[in-house]
C-alpha atoms as a PDB file:
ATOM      1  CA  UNK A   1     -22.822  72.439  -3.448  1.00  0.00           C
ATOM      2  CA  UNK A   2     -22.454  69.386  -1.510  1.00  0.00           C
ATOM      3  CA  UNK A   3     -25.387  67.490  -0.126  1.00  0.00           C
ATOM      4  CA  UNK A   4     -25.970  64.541   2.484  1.00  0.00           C
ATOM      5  CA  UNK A   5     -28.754  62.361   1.495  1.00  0.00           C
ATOM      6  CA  UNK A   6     -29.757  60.018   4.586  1.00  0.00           C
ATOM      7  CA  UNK A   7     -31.588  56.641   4.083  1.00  0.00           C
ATOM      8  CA  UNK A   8     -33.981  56.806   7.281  1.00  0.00           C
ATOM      9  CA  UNK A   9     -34.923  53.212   8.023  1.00  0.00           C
ATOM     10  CA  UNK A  10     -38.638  52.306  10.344  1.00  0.00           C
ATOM     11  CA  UNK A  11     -37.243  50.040  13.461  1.00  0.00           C
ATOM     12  CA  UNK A  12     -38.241  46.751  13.240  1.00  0.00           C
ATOM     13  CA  UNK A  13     -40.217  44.714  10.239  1.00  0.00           C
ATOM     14  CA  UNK A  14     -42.447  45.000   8.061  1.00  0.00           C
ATOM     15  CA  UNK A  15     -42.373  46.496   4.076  1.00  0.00           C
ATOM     16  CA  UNK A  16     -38.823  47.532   5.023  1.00  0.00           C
ATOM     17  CA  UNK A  17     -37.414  44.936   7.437  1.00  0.00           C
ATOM     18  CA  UNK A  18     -34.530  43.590   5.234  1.00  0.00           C
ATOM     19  CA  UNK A  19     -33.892  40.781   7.682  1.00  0.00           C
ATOM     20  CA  UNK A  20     -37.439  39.616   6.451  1.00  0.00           C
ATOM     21  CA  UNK A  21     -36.991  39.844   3.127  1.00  0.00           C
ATOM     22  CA  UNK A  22     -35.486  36.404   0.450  1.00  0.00           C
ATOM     23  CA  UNK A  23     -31.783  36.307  -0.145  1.00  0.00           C
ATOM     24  CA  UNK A  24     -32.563  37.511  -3.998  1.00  0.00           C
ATOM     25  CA  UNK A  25     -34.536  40.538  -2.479  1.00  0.00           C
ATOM     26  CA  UNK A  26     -31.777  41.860  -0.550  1.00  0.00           C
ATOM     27  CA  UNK A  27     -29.462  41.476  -3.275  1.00  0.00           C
ATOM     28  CA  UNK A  28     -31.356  43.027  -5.869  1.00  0.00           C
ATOM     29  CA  UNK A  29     -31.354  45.866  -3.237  1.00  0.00           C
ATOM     30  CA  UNK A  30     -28.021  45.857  -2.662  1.00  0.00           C
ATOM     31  CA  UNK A  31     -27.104  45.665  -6.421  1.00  0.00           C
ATOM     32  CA  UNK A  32     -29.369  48.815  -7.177  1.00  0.00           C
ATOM     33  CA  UNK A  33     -27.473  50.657  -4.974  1.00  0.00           C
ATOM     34  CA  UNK A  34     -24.034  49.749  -6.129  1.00  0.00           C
ATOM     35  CA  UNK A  35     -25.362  50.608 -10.049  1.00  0.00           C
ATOM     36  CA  UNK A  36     -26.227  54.030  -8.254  1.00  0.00           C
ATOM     37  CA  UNK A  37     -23.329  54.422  -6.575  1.00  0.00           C
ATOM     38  CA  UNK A  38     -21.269  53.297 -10.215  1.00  0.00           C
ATOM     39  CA  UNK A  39     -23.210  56.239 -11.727  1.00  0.00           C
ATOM     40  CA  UNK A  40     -22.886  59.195  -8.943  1.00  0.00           C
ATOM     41  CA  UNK A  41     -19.102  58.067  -9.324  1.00  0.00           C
ATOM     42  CA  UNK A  42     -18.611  58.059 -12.841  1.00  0.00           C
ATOM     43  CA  UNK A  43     -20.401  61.401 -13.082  1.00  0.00           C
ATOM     44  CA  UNK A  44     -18.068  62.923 -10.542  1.00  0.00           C
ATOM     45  CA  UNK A  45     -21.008  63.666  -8.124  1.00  0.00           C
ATOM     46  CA  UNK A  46     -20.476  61.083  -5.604  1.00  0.00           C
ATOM     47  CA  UNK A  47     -18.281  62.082  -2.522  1.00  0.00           C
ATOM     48  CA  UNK A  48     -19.088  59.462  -0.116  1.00  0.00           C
ATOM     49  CA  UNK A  49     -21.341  56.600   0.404  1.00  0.00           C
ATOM     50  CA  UNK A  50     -21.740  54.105   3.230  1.00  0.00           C
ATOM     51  CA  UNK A  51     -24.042  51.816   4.810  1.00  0.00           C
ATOM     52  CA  UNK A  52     -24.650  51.828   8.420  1.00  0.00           C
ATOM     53  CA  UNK A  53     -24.268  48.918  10.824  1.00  0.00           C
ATOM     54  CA  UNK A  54     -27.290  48.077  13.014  1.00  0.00           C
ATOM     55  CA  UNK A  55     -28.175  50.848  16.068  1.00  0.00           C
ATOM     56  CA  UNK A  56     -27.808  47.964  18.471  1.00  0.00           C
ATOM     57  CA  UNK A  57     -23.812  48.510  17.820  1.00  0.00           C
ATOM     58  CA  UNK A  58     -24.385  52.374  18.177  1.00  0.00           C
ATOM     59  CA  UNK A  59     -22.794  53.806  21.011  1.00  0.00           C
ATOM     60  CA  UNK A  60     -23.672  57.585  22.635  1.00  0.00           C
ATOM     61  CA  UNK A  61     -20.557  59.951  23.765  1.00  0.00           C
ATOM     62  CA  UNK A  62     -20.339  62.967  25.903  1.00  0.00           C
ATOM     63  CA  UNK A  63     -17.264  64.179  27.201  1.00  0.00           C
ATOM     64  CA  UNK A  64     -17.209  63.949  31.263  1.00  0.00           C
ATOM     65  CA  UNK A  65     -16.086  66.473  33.404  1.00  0.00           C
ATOM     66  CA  UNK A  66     -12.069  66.321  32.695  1.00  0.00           C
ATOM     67  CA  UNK A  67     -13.004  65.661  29.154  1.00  0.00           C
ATOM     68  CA  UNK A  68     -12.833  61.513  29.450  1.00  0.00           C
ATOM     69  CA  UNK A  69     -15.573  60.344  27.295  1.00  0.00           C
ATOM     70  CA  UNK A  70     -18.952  58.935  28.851  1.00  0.00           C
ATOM     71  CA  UNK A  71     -20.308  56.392  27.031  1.00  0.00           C
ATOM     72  CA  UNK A  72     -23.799  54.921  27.164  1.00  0.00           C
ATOM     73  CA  UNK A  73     -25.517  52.150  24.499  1.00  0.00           C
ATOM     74  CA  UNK A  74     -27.978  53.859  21.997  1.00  0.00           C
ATOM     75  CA  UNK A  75     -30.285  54.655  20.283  1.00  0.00           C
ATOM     76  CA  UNK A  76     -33.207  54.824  22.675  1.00  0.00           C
ATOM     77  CA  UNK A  77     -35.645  52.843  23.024  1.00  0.00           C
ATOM     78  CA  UNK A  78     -38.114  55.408  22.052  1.00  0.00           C
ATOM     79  CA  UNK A  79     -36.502  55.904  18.466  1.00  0.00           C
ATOM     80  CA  UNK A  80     -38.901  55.421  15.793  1.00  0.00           C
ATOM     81  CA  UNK A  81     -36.371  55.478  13.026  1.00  0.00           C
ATOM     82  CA  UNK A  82     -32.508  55.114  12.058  1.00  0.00           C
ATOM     83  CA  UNK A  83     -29.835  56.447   9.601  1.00  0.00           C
ATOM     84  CA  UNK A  84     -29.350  53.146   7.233  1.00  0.00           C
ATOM     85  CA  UNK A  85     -26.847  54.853   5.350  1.00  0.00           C
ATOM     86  CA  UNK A  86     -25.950  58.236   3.318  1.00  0.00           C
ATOM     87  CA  UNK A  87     -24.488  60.028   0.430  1.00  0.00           C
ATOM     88  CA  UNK A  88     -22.434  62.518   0.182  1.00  0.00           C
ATOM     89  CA  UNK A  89     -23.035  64.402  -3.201  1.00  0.00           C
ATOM     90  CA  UNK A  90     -21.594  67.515  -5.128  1.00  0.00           C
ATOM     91  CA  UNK A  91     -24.008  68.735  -7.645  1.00  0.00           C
ATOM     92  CA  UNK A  92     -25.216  72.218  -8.520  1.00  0.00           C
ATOM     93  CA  UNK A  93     -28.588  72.802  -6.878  1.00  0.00           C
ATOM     94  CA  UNK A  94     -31.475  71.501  -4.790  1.00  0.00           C
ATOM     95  CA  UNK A  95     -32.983  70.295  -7.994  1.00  0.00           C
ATOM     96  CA  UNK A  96     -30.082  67.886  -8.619  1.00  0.00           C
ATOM     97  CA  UNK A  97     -30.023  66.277  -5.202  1.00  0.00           C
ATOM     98  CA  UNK A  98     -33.325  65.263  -5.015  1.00  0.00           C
ATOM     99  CA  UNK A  99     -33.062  63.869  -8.006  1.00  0.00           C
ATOM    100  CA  UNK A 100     -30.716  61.479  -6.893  1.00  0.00           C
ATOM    101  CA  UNK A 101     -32.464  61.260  -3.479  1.00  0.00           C
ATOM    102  CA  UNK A 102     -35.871  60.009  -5.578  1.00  0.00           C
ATOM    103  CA  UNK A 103     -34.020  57.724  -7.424  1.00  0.00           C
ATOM    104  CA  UNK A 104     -32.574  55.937  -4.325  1.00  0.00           C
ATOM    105  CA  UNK A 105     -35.841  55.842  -2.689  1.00  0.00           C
ATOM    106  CA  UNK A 106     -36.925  53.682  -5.695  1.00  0.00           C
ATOM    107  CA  UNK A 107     -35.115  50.649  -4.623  1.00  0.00           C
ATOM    108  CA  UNK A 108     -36.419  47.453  -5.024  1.00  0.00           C
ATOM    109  CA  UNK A 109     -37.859  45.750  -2.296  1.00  0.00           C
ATOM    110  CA  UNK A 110     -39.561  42.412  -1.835  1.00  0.00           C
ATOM    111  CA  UNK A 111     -41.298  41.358  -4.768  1.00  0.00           C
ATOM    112  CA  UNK A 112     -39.129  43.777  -6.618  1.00  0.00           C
ATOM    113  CA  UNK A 113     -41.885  46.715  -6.521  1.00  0.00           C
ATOM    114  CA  UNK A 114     -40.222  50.099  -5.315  1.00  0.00           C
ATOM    115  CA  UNK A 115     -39.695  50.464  -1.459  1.00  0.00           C
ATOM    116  CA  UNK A 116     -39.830  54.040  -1.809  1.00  0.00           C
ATOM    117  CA  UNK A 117     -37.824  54.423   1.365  1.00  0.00           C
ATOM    118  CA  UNK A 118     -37.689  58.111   2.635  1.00  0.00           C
ATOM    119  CA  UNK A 119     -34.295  60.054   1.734  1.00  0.00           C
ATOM    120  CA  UNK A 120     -33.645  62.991   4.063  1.00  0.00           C
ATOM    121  CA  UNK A 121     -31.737  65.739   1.662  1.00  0.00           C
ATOM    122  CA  UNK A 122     -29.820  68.152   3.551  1.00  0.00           C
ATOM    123  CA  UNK A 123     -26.956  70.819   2.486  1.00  0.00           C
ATOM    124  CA  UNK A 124     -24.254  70.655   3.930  1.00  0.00           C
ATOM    125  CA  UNK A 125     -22.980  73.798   5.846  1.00  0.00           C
ATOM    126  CA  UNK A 126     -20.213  75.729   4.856  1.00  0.00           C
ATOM    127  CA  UNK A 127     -17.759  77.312   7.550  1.00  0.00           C
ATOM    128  CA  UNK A 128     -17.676  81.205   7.191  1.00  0.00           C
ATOM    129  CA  UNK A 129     -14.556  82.641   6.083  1.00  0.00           C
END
């Protein structure tokens, strides 16, 4: 069964704001999830993995009347959180994706305690035959 795990990121600083945080911090962040990544991949459960850009480069598109796409800036103003970033995972069961999604939430932070960043697991949908 394959899985999306999304990093869901508070807007601006605080225990989270990475732009706050020393040069070490964010690399010890950033090497925590690598080593993750390294294992999900070597254990032939990782199918994807990226990091998002900031929302200030996020873009909204609806297709217009003849189809032409619309395109407006976004987020909104009023959003209270982003997507960071994701996995894509194949395990066998529930169990085995939060697993994963409680280990990522354990990344270090500043002072190298835990963030404990929220993980949204969700299956992903299969198309019926």
């Amino acid at each position: 069964m394959k899985y999306m795990l999304m990093m869901m990121v508070p807007y601006g600083a605080g225990a989270r704001g990475v732009a706050d945080w020393k040069p070490e911090e964010v690399k010890a962040m950033v090497s925590f999830m690598h080593d993750l990544n390294k294992d999900l991949a070597a254990s032939g459960e990782l199918v994807a993995a990226e990091g998002l850009d900031n929302p200030s480069q996020a873009r909204i598109v609806r297709g217009g009347e003849n189809g032409e796409p619309m395109v407006t800036d976004g987020p909104f103003a009023e959003t209270k959180e982003f997507l960071a970033g994701f996995w894509i995972v194949d395990v066998p069961n529930d169990a085995r994706a939060i697993e994963i999604a409680a280990k990522a939430s354990m990344s270090p932070g500043p002072g190298g305690g835990p963030i404990r960043i929220p993980i949204e697991v969700r299956r992903i949908g299969e198309a019926p035959a």
